[in-house]
PDB file of N, CA and C in Angstrom:
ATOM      1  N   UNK A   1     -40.007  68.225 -21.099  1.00  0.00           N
ATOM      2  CA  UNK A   1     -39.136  67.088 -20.838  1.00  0.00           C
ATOM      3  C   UNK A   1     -39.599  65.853 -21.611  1.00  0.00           C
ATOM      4  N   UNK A   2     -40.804  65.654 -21.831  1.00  0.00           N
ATOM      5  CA  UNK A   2     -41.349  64.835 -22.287  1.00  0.00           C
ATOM      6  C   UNK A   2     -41.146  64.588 -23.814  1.00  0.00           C
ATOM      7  N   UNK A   3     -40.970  65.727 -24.429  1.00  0.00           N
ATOM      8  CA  UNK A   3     -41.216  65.684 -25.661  1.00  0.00           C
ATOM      9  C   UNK A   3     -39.731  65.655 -26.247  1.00  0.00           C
ATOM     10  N   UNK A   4     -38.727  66.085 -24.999  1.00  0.00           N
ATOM     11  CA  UNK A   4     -36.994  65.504 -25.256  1.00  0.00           C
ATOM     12  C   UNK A   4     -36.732  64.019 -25.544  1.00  0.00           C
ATOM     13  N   UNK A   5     -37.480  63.439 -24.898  1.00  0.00           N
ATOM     14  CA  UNK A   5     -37.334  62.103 -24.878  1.00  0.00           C
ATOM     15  C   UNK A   5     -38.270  61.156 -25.941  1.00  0.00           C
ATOM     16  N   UNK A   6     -38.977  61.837 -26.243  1.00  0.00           N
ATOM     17  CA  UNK A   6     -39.690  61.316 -27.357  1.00  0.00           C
ATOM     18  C   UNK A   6     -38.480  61.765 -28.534  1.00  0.00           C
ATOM     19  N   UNK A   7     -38.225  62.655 -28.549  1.00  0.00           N
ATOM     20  CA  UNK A   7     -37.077  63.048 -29.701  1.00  0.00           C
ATOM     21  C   UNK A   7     -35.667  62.074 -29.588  1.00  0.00           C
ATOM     22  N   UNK A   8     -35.481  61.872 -28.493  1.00  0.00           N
ATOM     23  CA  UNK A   8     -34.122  61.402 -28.460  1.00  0.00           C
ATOM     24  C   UNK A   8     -34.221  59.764 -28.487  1.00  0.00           C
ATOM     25  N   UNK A   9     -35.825  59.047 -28.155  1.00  0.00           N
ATOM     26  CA  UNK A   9     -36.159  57.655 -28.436  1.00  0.00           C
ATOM     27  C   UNK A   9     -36.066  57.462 -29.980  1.00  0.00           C
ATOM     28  N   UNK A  10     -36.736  58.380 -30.957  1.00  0.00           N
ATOM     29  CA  UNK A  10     -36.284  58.285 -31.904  1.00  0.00           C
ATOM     30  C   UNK A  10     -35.294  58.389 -32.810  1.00  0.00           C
ATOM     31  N   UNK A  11     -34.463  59.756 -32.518  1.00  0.00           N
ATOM     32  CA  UNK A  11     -33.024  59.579 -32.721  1.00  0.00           C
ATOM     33  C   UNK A  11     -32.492  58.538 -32.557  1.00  0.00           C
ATOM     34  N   UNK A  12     -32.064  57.827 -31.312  1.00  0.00           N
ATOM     35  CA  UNK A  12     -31.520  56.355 -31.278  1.00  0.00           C
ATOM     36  C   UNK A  12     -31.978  55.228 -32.079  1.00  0.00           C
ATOM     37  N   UNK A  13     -33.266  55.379 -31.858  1.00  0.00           N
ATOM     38  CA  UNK A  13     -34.047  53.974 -33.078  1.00  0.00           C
ATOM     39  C   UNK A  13     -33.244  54.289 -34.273  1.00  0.00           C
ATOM     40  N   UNK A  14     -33.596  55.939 -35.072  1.00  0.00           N
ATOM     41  CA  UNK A  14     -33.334  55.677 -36.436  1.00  0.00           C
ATOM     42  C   UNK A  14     -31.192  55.828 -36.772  1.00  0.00           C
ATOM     43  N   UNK A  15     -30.832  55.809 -35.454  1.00  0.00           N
ATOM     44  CA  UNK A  15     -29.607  55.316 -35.533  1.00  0.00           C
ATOM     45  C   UNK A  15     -29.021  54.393 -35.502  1.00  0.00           C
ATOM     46  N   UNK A  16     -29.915  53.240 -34.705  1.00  0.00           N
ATOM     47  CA  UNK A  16     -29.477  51.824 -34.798  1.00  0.00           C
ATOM     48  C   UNK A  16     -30.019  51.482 -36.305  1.00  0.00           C
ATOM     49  N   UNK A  17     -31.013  51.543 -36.405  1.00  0.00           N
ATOM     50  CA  UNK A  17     -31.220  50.871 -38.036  1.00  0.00           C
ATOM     51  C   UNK A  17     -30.433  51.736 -39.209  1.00  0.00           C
ATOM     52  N   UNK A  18     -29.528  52.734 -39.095  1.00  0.00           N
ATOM     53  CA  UNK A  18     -28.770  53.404 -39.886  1.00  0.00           C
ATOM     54  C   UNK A  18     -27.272  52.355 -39.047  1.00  0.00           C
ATOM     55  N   UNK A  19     -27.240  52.189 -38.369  1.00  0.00           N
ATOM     56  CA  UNK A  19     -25.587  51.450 -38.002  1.00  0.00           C
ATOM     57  C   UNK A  19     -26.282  49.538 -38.529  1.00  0.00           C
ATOM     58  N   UNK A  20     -27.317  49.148 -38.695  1.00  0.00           N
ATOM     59  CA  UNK A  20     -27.548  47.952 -38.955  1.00  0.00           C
ATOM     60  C   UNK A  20     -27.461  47.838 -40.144  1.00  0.00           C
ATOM     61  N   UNK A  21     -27.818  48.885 -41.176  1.00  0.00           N
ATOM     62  CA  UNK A  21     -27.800  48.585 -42.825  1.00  0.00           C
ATOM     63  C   UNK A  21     -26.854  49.040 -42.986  1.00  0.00           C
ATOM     64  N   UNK A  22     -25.963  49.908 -42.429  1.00  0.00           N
ATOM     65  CA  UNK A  22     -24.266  49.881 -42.855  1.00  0.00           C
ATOM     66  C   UNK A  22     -23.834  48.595 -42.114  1.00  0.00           C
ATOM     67  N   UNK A  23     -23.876  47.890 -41.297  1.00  0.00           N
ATOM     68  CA  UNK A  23     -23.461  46.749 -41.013  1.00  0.00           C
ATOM     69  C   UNK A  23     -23.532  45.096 -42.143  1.00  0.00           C
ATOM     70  N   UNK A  24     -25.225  45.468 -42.679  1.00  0.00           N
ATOM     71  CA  UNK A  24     -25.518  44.773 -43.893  1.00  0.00           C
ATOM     72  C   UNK A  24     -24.824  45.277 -45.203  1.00  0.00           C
ATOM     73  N   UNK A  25     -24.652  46.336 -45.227  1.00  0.00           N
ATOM     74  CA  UNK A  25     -23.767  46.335 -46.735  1.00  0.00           C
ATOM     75  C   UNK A  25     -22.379  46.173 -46.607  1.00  0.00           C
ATOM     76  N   UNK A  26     -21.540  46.049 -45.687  1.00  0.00           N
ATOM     77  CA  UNK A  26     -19.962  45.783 -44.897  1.00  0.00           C
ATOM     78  C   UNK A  26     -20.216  44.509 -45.060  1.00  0.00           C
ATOM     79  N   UNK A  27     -21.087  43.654 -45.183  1.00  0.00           N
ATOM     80  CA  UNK A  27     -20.977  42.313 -45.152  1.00  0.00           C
ATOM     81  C   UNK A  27     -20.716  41.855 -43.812  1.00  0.00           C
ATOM     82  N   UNK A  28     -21.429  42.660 -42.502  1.00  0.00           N
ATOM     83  CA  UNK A  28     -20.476  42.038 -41.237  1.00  0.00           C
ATOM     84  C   UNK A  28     -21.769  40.422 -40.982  1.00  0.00           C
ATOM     85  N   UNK A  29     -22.526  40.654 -41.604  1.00  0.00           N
ATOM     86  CA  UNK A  29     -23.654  39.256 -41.127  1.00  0.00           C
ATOM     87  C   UNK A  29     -22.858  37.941 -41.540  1.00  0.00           C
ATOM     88  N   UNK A  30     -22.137  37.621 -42.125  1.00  0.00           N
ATOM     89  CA  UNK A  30     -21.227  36.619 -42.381  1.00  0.00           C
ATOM     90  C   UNK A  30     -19.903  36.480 -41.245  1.00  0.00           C
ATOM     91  N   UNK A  31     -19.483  37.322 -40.863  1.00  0.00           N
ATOM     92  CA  UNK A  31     -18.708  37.566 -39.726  1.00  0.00           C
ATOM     93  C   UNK A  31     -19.183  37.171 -38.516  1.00  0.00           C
ATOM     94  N   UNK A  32     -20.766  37.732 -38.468  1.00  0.00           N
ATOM     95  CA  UNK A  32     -21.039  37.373 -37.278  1.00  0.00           C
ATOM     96  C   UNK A  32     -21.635  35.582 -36.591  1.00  0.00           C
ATOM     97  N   UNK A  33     -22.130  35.569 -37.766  1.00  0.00           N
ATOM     98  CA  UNK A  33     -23.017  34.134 -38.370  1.00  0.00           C
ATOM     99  C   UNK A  33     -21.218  32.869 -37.888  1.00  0.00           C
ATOM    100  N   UNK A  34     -20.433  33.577 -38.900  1.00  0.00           N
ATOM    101  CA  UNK A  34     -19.459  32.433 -38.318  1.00  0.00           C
ATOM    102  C   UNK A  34     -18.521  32.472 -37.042  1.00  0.00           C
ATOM    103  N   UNK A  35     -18.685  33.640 -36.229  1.00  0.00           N
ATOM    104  CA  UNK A  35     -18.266  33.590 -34.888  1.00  0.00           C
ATOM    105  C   UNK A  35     -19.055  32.598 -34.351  1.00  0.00           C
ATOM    106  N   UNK A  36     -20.320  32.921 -34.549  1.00  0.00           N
ATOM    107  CA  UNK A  36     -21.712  31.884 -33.628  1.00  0.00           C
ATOM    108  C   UNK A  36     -21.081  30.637 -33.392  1.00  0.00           C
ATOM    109  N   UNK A  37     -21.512  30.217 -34.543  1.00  0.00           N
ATOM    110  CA  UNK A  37     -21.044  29.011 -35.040  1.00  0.00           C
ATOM    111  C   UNK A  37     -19.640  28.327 -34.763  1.00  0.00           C
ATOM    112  N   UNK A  38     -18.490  28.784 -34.634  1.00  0.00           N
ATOM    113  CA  UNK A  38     -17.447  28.859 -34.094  1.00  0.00           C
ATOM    114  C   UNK A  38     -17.681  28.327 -32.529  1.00  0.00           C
ATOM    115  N   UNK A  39     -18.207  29.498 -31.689  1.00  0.00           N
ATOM    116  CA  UNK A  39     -17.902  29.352 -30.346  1.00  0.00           C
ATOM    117  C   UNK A  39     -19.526  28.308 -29.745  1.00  0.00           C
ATOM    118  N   UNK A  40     -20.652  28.321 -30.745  1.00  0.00           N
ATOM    119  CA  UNK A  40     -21.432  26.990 -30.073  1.00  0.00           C
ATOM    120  C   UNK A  40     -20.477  25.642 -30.788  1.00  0.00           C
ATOM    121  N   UNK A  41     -19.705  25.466 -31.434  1.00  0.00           N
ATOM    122  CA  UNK A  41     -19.285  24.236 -31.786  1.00  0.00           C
ATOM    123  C   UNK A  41     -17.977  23.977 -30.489  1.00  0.00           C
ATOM    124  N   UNK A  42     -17.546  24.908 -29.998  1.00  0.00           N
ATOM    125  CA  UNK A  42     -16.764  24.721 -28.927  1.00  0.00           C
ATOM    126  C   UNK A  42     -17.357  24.366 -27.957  1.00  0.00           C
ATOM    127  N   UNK A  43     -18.755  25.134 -27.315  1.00  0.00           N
ATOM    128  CA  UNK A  43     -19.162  24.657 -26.487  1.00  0.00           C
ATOM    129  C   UNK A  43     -20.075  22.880 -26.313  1.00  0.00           C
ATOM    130  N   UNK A  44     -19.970  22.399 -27.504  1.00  0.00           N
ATOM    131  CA  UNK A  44     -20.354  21.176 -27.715  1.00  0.00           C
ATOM    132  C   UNK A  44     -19.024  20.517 -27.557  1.00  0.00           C
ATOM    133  N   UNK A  45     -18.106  20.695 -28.014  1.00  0.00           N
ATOM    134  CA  UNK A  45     -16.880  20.130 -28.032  1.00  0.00           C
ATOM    135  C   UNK A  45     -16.485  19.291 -28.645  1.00  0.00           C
ATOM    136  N   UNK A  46     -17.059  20.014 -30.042  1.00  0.00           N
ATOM    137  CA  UNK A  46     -16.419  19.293 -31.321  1.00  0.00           C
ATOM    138  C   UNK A  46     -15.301  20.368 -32.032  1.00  0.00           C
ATOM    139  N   UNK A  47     -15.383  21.548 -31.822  1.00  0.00           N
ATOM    140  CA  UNK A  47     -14.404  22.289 -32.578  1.00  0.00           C
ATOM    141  C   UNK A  47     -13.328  22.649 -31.694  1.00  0.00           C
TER     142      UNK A  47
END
């Protein structure tokens, strides 16, 4: 059992950093960067 979960901790790790560098080459870090930015300028209540 033990050694399932050691397998499947890593599976997930090296799947998030495989969905993060397809996220970096999609260009979504600009997408996300200006949502931020977007909804803290609302919550100041200038935008």
């Amino acid at each position: 059992m033990n050694g399932i979960k050691r397998y499947l901790n890593k599976f997930i790790l090296i799947l998030g950093i495989g969905f993060m560098i397809y996220g970096l080459y999609r260009g979504e870090v600009q997408t996300v960067f200006q949502k931020a930015i977007n909804i803290c300028l609302e919550c100041i209540g200038i935008g």
